[in-house]
N, C-alpha and C. Protein backbone atom coordinates (compact mmCIF):
# COMPACT_ATOMS: atom_id res chain seq x y z
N UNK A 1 -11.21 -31.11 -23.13
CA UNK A 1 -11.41 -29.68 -23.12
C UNK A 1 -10.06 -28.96 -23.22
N UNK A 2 -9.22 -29.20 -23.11
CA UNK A 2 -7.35 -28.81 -22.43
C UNK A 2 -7.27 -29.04 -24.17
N UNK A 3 -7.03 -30.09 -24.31
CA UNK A 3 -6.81 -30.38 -25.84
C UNK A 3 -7.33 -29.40 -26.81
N UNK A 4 -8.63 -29.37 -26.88
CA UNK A 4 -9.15 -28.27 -27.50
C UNK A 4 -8.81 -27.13 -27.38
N UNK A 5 -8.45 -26.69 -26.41
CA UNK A 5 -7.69 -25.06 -25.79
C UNK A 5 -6.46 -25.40 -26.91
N UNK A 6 -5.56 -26.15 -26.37
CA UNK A 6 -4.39 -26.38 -27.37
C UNK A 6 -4.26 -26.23 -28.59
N UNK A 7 -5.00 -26.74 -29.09
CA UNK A 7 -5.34 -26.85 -30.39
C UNK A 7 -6.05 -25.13 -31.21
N UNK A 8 -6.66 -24.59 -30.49
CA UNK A 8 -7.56 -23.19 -30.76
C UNK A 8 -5.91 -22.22 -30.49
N UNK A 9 -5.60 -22.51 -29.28
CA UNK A 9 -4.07 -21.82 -29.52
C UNK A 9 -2.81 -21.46 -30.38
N UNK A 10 -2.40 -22.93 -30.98
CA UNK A 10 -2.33 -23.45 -31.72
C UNK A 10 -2.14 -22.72 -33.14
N UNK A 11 -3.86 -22.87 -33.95
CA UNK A 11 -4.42 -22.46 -34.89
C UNK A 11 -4.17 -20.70 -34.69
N UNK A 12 -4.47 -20.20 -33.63
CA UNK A 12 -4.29 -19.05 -33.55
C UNK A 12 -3.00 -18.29 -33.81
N UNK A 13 -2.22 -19.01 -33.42
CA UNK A 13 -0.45 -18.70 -33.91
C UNK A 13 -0.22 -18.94 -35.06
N UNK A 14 -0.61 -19.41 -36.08
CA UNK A 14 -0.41 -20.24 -36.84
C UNK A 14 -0.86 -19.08 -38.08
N UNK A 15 -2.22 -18.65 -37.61
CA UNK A 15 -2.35 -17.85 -38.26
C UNK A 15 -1.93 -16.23 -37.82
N UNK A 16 -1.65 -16.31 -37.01
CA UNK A 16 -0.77 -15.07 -36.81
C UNK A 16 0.93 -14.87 -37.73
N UNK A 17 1.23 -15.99 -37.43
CA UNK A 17 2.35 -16.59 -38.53
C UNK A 17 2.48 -15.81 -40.03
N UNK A 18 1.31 -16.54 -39.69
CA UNK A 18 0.87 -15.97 -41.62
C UNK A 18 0.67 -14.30 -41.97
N UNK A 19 -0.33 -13.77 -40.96
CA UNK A 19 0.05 -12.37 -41.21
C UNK A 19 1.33 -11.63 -40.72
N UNK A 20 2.14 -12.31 -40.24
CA UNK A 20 3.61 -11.67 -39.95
C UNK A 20 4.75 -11.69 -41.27
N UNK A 21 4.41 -12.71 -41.74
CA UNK A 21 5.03 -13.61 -42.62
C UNK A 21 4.23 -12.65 -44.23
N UNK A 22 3.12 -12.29 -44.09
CA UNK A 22 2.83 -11.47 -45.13
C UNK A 22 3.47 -9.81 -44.97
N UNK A 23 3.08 -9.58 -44.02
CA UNK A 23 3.42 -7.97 -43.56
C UNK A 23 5.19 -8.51 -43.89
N UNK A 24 5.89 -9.23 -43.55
CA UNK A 24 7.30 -8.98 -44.16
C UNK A 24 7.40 -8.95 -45.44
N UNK A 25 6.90 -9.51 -46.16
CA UNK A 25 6.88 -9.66 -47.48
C UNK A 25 6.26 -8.58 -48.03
N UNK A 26 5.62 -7.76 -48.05
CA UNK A 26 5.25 -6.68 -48.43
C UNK A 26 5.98 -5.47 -47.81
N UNK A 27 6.53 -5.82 -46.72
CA UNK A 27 7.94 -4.39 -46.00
C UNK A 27 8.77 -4.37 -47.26
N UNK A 28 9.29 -6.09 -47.62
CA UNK A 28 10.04 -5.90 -48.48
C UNK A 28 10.51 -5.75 -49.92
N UNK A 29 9.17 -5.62 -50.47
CA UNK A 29 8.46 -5.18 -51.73
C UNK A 29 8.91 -3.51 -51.59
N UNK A 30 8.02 -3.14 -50.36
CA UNK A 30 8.09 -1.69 -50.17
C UNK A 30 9.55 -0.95 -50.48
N UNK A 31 10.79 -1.71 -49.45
CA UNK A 31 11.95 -1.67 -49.26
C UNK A 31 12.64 -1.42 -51.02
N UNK A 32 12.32 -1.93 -51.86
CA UNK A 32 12.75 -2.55 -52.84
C UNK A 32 12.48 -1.55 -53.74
N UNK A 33 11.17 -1.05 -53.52
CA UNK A 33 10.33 -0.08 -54.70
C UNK A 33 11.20 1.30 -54.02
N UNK A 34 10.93 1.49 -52.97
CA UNK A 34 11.55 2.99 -52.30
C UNK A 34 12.81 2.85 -52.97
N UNK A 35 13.85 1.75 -52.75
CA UNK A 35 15.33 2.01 -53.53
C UNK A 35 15.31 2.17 -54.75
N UNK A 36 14.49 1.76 -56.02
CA UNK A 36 14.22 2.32 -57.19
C UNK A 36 13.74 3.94 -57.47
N UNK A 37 12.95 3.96 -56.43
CA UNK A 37 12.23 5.58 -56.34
C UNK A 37 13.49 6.46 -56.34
N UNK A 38 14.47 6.22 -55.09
CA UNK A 38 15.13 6.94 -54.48
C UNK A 38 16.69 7.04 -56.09
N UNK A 39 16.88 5.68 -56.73
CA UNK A 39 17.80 6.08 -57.62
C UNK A 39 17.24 6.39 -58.94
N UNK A 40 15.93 6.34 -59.35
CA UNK A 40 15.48 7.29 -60.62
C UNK A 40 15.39 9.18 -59.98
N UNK A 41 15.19 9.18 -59.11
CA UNK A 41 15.60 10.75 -58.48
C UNK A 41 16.76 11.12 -58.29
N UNK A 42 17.50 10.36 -58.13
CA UNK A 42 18.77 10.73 -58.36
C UNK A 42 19.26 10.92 -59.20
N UNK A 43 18.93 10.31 -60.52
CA UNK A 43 19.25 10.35 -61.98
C UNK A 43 19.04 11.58 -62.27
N UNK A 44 17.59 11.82 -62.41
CA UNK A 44 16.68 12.90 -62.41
C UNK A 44 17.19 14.29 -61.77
N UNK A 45 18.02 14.46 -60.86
CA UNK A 45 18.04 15.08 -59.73
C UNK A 45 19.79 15.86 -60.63
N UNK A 46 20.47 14.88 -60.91
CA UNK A 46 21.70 15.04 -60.75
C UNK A 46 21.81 16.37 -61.72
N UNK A 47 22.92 16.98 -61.29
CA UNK A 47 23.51 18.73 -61.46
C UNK A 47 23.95 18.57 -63.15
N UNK A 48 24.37 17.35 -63.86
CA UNK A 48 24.40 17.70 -65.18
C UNK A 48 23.40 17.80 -65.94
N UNK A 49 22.71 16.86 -65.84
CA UNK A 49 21.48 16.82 -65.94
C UNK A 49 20.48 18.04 -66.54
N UNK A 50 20.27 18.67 -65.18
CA UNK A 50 19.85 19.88 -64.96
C UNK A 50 20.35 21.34 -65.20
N UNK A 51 21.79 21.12 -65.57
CA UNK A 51 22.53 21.89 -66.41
C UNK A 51 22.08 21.81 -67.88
N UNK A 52 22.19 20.90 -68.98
CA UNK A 52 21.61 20.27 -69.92
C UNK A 52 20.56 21.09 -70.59
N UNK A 53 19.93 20.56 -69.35
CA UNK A 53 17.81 20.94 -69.69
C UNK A 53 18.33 22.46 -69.60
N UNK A 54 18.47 22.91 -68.26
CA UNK A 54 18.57 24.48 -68.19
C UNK A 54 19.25 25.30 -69.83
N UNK A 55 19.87 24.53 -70.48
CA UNK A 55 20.42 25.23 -71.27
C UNK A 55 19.92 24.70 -72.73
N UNK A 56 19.73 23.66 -72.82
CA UNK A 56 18.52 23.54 -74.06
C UNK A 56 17.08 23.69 -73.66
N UNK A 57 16.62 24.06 -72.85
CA UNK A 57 14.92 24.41 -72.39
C UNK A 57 14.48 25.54 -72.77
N UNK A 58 15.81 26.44 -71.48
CA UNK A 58 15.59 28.04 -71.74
C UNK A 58 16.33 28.39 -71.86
N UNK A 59 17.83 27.99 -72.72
CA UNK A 59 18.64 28.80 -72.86
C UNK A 59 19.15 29.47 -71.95
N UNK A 60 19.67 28.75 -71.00
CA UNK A 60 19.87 29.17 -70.01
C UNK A 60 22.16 28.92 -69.89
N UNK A 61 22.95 29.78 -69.56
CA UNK A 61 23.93 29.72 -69.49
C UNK A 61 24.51 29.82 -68.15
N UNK A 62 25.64 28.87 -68.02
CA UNK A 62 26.80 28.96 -66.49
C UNK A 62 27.33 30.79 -66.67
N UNK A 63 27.37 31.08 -65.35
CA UNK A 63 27.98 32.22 -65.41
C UNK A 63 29.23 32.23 -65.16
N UNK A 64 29.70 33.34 -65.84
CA UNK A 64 31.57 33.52 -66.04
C UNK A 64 32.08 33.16 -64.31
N UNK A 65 32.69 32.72 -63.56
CA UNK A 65 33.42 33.27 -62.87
C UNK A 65 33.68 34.22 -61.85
N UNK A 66 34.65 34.97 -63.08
CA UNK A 66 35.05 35.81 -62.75
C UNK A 66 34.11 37.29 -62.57
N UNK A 67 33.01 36.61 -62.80
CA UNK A 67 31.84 38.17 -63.04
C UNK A 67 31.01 37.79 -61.62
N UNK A 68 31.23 37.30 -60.98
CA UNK A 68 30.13 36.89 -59.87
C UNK A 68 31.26 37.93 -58.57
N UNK A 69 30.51 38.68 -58.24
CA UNK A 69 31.14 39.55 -56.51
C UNK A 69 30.41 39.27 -55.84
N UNK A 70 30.17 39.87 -54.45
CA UNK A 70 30.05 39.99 -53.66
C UNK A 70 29.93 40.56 -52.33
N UNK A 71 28.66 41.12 -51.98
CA UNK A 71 28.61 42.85 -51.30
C UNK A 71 28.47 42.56 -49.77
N UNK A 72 29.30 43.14 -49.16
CA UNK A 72 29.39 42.86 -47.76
C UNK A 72 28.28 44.23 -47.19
N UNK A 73 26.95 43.37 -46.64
CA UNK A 73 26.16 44.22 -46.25
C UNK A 73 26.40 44.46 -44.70
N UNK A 74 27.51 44.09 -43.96
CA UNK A 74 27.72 44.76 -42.74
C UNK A 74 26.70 44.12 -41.56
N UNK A 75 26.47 44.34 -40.78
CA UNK A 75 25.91 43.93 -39.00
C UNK A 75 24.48 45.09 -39.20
């Protein structure tokens, strides 16, 4: 009867094993895909980029400089 306990114990770890041993393996799938996600958005993301588009899309232009002020609206 002891034996049998052992053994059901055992089996029970064993397969616990296995779903630990899967759940890592799929963290690190996850891990893997998020770092692709995270550097095609960055691509995507980056300020020339988006300069580019802005200006062959809609014609869109950097502003001068020297034409940009600034109004001190006070307290």
């Amino acid at each position: 009867m002891l034996l049998a306990g052992v053994v059901f114990i055992n089996l029970a770890v064993l397969r616990l094993n296995l779903r630990l041993q899967r759940a890592t393996e799929a963290r690190a799938q996850l891990l893997a895909r998020n770092a692709a996600l995270e550097s095609s958005l960055s691509t995507a993301l980056a300020s020339g980029r988006i300069q580019q588009l802005a200006q062959s899309r809609d014609g869109l232009v950097q502003a001068d400089p020297s034409s940009i002020g600034y109004i001190n609206l006070g307290r």
